[in-house]
Protein backbone atom coordinates (compact mmCIF):
# COMPACT_ATOMS: atom_id res chain seq x y z
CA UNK A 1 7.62 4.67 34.42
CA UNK A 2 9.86 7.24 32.64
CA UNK A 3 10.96 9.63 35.19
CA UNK A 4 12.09 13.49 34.30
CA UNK A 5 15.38 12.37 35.67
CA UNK A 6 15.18 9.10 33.60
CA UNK A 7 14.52 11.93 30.36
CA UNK A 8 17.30 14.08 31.27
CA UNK A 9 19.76 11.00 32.15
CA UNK A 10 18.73 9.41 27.99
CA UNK A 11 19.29 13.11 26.68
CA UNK A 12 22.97 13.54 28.03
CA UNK A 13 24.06 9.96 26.99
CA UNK A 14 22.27 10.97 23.88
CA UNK A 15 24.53 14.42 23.75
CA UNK A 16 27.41 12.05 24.30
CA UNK A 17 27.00 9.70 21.30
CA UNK A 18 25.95 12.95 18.65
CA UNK A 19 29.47 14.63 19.50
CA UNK A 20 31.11 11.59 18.68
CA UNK A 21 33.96 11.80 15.48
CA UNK A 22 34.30 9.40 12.65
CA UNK A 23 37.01 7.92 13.87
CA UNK A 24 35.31 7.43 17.55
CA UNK A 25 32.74 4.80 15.84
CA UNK A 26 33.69 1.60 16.66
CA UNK A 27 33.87 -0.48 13.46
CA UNK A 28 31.51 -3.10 12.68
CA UNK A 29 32.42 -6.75 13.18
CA UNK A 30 31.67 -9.54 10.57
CA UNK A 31 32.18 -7.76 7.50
CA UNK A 32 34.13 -8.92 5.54
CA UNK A 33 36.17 -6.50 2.38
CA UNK A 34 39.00 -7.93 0.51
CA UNK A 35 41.07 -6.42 -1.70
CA UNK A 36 39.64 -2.99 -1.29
CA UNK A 37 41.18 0.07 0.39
CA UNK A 38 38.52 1.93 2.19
CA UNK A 39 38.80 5.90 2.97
CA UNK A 40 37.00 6.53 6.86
CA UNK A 41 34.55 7.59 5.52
CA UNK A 42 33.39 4.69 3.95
CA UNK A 43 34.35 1.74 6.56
CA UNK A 44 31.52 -0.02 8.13
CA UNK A 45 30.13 0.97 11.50
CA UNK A 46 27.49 -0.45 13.64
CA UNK A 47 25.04 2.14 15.20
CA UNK A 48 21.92 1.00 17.46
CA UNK A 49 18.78 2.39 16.46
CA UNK A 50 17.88 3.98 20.69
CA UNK A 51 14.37 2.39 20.83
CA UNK A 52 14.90 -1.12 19.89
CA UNK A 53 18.36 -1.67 20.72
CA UNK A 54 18.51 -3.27 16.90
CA UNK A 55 22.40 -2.60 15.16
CA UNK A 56 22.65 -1.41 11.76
CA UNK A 57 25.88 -1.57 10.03
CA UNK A 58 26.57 1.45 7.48
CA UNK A 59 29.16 3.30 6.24
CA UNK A 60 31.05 5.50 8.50
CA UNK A 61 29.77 8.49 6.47
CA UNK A 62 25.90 7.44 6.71
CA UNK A 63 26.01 6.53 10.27
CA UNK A 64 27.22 9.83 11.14
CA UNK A 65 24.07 11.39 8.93
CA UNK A 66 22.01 8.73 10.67
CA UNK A 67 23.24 9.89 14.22
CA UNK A 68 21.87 13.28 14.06
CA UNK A 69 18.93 12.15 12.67
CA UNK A 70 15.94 12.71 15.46
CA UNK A 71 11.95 11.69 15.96
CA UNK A 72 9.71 14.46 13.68
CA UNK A 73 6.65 13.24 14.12
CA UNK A 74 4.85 14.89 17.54
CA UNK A 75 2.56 12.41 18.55
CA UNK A 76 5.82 9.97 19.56
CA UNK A 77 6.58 9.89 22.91
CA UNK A 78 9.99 9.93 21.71
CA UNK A 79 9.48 13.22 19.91
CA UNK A 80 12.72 15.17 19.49
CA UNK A 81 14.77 12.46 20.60
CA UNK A 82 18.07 11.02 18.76
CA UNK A 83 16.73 7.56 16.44
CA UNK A 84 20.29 5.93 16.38
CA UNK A 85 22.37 5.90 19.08
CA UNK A 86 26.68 5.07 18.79
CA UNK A 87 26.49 3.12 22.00
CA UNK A 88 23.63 -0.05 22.37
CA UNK A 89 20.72 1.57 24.56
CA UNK A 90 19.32 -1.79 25.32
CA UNK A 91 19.43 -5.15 24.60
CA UNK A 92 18.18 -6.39 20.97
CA UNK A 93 16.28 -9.43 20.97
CA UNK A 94 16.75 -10.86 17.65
CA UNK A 95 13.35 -12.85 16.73
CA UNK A 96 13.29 -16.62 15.49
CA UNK A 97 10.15 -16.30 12.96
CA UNK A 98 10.86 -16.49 9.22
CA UNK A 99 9.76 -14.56 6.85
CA UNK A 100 6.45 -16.43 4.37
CA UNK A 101 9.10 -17.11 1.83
CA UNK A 102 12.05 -19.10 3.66
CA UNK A 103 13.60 -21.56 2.03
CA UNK A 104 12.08 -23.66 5.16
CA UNK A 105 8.06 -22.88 4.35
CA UNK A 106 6.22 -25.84 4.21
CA UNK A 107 4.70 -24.79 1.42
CA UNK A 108 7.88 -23.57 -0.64
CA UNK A 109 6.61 -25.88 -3.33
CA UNK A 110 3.59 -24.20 -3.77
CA UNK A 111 5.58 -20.92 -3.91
CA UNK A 112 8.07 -22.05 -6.60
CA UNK A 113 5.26 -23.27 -8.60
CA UNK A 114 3.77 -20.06 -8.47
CA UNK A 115 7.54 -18.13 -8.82
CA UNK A 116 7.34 -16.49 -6.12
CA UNK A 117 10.93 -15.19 -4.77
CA UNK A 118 12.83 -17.17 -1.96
CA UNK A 119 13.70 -14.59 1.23
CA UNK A 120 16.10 -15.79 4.03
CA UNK A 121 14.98 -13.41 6.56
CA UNK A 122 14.83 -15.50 10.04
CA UNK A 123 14.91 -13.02 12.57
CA UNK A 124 11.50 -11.26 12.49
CA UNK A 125 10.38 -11.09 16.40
CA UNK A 126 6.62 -11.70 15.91
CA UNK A 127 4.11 -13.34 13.65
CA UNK A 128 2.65 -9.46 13.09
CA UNK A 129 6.45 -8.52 12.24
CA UNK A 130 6.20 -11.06 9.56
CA UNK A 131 2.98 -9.83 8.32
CA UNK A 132 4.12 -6.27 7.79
CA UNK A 133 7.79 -7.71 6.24
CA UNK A 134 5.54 -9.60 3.71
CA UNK A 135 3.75 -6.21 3.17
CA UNK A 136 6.47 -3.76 2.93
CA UNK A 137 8.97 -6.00 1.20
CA UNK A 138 7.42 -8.36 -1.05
CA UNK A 139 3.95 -6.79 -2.05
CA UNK A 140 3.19 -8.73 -4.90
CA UNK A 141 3.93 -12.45 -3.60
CA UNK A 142 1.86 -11.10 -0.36
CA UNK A 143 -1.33 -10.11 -3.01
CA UNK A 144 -0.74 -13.64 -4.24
CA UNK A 145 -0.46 -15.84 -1.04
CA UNK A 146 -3.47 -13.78 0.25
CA UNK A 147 -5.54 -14.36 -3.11
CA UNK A 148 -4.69 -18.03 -2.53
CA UNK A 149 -5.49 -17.75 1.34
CA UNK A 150 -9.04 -16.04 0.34
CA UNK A 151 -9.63 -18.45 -2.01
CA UNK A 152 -9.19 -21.61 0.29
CA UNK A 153 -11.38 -20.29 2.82
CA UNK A 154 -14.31 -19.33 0.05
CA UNK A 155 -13.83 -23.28 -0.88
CA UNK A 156 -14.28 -24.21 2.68
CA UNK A 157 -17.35 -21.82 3.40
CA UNK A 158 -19.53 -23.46 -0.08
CA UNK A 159 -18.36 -27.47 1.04
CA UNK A 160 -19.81 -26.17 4.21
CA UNK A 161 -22.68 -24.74 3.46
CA UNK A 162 -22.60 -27.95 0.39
CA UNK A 163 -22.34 -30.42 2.92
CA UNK A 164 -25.06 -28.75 5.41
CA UNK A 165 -27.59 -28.61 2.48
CA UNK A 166 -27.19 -32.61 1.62
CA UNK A 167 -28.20 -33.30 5.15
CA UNK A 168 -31.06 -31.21 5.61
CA UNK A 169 -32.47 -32.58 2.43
CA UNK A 170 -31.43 -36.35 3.86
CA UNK A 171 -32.99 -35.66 6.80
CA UNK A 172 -36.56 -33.98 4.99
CA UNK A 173 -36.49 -37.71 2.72
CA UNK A 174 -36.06 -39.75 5.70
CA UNK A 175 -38.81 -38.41 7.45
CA UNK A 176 -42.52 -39.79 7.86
CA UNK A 177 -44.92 -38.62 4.67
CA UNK A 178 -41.89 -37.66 2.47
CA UNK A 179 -43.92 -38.03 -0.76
CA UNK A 180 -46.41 -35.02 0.90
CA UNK A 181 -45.20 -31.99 -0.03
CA UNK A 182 -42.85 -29.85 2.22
CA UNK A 183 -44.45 -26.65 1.22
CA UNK A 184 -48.47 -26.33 1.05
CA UNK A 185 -49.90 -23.36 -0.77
CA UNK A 186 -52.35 -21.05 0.65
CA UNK A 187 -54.50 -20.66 -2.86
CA UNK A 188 -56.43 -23.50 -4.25
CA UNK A 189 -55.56 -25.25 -7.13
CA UNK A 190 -57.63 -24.08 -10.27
């Protein structure tokens, strides 16, 4: 339960990442430049977005932009709020689920035979996180797997539905009087 002196505790450590200066940023670790001179402005940083806890590394000049950058939209509970934070708010959990088009898929043969692209993302924290990667990030080969998908289970319903029909008419031959009709008509015959 958030508490109004849990609010006004997350608004002053909020206050105290905004005022931060480029040079306060600490830089980001595990990226690698060679051979290039970089200006403050554009050495990499690593900013946490508050509500996730997730780091983003950017350049020193678009982390600063992305630091005063705040919720809009009202209906968030986090509505006027800081998004990005210079300090980690909370600990990231880092998912293990891949992404549809890993390299690892089961059915990356499939997916080459179509040419559909290879994606190495790994770290998606939920089967529904996956979902919406497929549909933000690779539209098309999502319309395809999901034509396929469709498909598959339109195949299954008629072998079904194929398979129920051959026994009910097995079962109607097998039974007592099969040559009599299964159907006798109201109207006499002429």
């Amino acid at each position: 339960m958030v508490t109004m002196d849990r609010i006004d505790q997350m608004m002053k450590e909020a206050q105290e990442t905004q005022g931060l200066d480029l040079e306060d940023l600490q830089p980001a670790e595990g990226f690698p430049i060679t051979g290039v001179q970089l200006n403050k402005a554009s050495r990499p940083v690593t900013i946490f977005q508050r509500e996730t806890g997730e780091p983003r590394t950017l350049p020193a000049i678009a982390a600063k932009i992305a630091l005063q950058k705040r919720y809009r939209k009202r209906d968030n509970p986090l509505f006027g709020q800081y998004i990005f934070s210079a300090k980690p708010t909370k600990q990231y959990h880092k998912g293990e689920v891949k992404c549809l088009l890993h390299p690892d898929n089961p059915q990356r043969k499939q997916f080459d035979a179509w040419g559909l692209p290879i994606c190495t993302a790994a770290h998606l924290a939920a089967p529904g996180e996956a979902q919406k990667h497929m549909e933000l990030r690779h539209k098309s080969a999502y319309a395809i797997i999901q034509r396929d998908q469709n498909e598959q289970k339109r195949q299954e319903q008629i072998d079904v539905q194929t398979a129920l029909a051959k026994a009910v008419l097995q079962a109607v031959q097998q039974r007592p009087g099969a040559d009599a009709p299964l159907y006798v008509s109201d109207k006499p015959k002429k």
